[in-house]
N, C-alpha and C. Protein backbone atom coordinates (compact mmCIF):
# COMPACT_ATOMS: atom_id res chain seq x y z
N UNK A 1 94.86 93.69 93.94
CA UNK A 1 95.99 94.59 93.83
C UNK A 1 96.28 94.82 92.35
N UNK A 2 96.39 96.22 92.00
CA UNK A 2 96.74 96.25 90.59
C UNK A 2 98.08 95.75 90.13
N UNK A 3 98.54 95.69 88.61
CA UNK A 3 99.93 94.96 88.47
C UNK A 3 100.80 96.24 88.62
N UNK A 4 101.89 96.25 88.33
CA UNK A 4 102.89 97.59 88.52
C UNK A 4 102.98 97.63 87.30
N UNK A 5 102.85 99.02 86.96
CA UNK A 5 103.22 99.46 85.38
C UNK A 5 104.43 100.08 85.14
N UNK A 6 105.03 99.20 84.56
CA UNK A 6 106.11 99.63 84.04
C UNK A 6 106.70 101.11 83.56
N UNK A 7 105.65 101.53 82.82
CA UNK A 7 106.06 102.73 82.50
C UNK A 7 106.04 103.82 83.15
N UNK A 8 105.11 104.04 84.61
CA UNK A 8 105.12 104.46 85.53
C UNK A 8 106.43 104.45 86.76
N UNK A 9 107.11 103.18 86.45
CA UNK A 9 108.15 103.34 87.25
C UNK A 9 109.01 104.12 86.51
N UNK A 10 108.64 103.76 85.44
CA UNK A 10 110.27 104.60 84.79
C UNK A 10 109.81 106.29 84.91
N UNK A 11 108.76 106.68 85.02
CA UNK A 11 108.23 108.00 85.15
C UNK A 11 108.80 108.73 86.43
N UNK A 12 108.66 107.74 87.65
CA UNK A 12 108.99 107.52 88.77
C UNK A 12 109.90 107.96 89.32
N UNK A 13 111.37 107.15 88.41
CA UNK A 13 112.40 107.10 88.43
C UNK A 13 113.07 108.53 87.80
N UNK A 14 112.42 108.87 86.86
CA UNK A 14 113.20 110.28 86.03
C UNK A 14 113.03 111.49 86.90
N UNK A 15 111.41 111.29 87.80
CA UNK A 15 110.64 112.35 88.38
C UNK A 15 112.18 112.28 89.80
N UNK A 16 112.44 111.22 90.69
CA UNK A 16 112.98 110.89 91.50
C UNK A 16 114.58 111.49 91.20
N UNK A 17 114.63 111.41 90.41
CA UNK A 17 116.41 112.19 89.70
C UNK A 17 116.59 113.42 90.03
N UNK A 18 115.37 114.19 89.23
CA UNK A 18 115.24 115.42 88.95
C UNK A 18 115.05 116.22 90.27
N UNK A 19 114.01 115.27 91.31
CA UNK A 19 113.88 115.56 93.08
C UNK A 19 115.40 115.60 92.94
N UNK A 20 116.28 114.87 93.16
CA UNK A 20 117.32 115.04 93.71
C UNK A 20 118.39 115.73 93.60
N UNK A 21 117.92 116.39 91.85
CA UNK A 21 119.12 117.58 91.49
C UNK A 21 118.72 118.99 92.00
N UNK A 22 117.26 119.22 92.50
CA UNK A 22 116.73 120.49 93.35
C UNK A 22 117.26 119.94 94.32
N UNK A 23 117.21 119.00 95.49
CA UNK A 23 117.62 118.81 96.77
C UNK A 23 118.31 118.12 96.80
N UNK A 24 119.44 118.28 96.60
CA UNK A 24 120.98 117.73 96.33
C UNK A 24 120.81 117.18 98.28
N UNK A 25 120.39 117.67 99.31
CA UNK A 25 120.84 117.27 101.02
C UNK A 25 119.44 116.25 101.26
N UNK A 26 118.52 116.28 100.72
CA UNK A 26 117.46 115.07 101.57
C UNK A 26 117.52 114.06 100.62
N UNK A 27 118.36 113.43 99.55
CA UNK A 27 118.72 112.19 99.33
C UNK A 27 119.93 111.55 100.45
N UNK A 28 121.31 112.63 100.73
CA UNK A 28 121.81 111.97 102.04
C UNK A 28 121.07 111.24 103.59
N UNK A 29 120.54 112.60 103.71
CA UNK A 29 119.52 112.60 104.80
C UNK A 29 118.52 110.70 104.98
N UNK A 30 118.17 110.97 103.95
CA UNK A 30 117.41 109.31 103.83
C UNK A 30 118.11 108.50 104.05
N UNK A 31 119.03 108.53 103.16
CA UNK A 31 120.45 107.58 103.19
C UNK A 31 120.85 106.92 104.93
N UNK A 32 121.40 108.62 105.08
CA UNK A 32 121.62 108.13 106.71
C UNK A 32 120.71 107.31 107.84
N UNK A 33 119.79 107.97 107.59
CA UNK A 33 118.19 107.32 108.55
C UNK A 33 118.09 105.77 108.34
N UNK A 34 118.15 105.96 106.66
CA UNK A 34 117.96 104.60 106.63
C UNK A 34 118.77 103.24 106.99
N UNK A 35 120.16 103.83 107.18
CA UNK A 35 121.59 103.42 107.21
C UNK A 35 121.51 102.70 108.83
N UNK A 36 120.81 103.64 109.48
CA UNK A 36 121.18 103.69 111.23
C UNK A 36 120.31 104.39 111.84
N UNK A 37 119.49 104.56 111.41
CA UNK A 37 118.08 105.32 112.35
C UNK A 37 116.52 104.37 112.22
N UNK A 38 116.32 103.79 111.53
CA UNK A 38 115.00 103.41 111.26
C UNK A 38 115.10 101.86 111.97
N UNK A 39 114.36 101.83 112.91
CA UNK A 39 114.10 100.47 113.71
C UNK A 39 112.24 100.99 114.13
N UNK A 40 112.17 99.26 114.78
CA UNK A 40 110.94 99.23 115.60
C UNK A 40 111.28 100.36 116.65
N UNK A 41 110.13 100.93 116.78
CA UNK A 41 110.33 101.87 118.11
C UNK A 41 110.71 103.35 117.88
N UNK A 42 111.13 103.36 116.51
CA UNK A 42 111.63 104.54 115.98
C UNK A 42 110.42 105.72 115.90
N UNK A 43 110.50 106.47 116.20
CA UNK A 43 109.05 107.54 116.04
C UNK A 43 109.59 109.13 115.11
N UNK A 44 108.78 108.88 113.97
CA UNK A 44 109.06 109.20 112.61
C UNK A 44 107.76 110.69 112.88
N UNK A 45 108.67 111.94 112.62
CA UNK A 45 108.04 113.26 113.11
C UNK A 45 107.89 113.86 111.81
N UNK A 46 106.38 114.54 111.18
CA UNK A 46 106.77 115.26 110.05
C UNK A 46 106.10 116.44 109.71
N UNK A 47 106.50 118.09 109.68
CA UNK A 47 106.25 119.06 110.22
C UNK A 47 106.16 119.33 108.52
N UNK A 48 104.94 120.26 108.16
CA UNK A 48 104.57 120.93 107.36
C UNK A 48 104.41 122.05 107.31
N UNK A 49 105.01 123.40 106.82
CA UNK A 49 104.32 124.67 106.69
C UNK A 49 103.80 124.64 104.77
N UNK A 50 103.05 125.46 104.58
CA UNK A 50 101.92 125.34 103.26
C UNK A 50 103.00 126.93 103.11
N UNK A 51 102.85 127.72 102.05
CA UNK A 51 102.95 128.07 101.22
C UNK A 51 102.56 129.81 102.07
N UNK A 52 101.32 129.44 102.45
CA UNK A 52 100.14 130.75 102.75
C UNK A 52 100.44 130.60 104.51
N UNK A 53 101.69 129.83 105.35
CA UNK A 53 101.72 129.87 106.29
C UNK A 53 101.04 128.73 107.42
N UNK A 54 100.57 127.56 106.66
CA UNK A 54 99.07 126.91 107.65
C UNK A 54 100.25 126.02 108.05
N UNK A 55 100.37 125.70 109.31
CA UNK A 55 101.27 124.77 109.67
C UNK A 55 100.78 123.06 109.71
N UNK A 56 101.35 121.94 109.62
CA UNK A 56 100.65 121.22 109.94
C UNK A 56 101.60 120.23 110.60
N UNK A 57 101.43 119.15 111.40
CA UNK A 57 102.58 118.37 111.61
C UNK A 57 102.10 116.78 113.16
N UNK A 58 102.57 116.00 112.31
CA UNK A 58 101.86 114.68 112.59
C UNK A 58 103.28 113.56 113.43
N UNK A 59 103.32 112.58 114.18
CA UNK A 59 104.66 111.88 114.46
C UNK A 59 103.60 110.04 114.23
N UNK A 60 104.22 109.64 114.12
CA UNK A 60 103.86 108.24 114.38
C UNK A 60 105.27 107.11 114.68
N UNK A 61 105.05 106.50 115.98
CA UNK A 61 105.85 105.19 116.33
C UNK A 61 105.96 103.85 115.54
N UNK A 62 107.14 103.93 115.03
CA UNK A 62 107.28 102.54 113.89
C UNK A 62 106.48 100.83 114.85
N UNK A 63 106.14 100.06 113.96
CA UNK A 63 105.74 99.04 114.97
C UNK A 63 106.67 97.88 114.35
N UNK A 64 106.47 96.65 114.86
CA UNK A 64 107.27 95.48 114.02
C UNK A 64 106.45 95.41 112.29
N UNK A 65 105.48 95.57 112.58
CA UNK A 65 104.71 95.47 111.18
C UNK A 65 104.55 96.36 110.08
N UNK A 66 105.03 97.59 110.68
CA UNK A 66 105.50 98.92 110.00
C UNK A 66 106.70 98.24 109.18
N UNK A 67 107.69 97.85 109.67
CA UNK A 67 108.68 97.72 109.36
C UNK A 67 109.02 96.59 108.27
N UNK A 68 108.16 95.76 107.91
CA UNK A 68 107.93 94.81 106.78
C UNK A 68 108.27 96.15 105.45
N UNK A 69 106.91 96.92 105.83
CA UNK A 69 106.77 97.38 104.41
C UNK A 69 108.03 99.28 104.77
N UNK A 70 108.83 99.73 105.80
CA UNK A 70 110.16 100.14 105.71
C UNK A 70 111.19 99.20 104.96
N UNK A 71 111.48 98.34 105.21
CA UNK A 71 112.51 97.10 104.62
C UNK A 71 112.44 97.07 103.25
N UNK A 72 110.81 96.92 103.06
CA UNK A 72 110.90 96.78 101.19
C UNK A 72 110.58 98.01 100.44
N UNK A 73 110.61 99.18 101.34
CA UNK A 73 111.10 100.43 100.53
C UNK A 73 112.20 100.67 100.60
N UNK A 74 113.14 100.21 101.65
CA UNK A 74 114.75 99.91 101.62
C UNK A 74 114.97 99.34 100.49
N UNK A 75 114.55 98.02 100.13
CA UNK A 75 115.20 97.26 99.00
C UNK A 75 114.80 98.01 97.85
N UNK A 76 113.65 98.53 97.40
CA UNK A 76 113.01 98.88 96.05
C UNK A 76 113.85 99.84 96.00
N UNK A 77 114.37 100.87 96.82
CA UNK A 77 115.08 101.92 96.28
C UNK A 77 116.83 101.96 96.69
N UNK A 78 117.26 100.60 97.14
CA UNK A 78 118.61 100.52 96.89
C UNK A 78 119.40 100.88 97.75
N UNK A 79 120.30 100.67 97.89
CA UNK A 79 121.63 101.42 98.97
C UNK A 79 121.32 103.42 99.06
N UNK A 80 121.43 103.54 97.46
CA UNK A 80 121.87 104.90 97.25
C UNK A 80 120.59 105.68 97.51
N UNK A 81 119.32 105.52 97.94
CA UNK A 81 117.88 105.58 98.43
C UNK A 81 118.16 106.53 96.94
């Protein structure tokens, strides 16, 4: 496993701001899900349209082992996601 580079998080972090001053509503959105929606069993839906129209769109069912690595993207990114 590589080490985490530091300076990449902080890249991360500025890039992650700036997401959130264009989409001021899908930092709540996370928030909430993450608040009271995300369990085992949970089935996580995610619909794509491209640009030129190509649609694309995939769902997958959370498992117990999913949910190790949900939890510690909970913690890494905090209450305020």
């Amino acid at each position: 496993m590589n080490p985490i580079n530091p300076m990449k998080l902080l890249q991360l972090k500025a890039s992650w701001e700036q997401f959130k001053m264009r989409h001021p509503k899908f930092p709540p959105f996370l928030a909430a899900t993450a608040r009271s929606g995300i369990a085992e069993g949970t089935l996580l839906e995610i619909s794509v349209t491209t640009a030129d129209g190509r649609k694309f769109s995939s769902n997958l069912r959370l498992t117990a082992e999913d949910m190790q690595l949900v939890n510690e993207l909970k913690e890494m990114m905090g209450t305020g996601v």
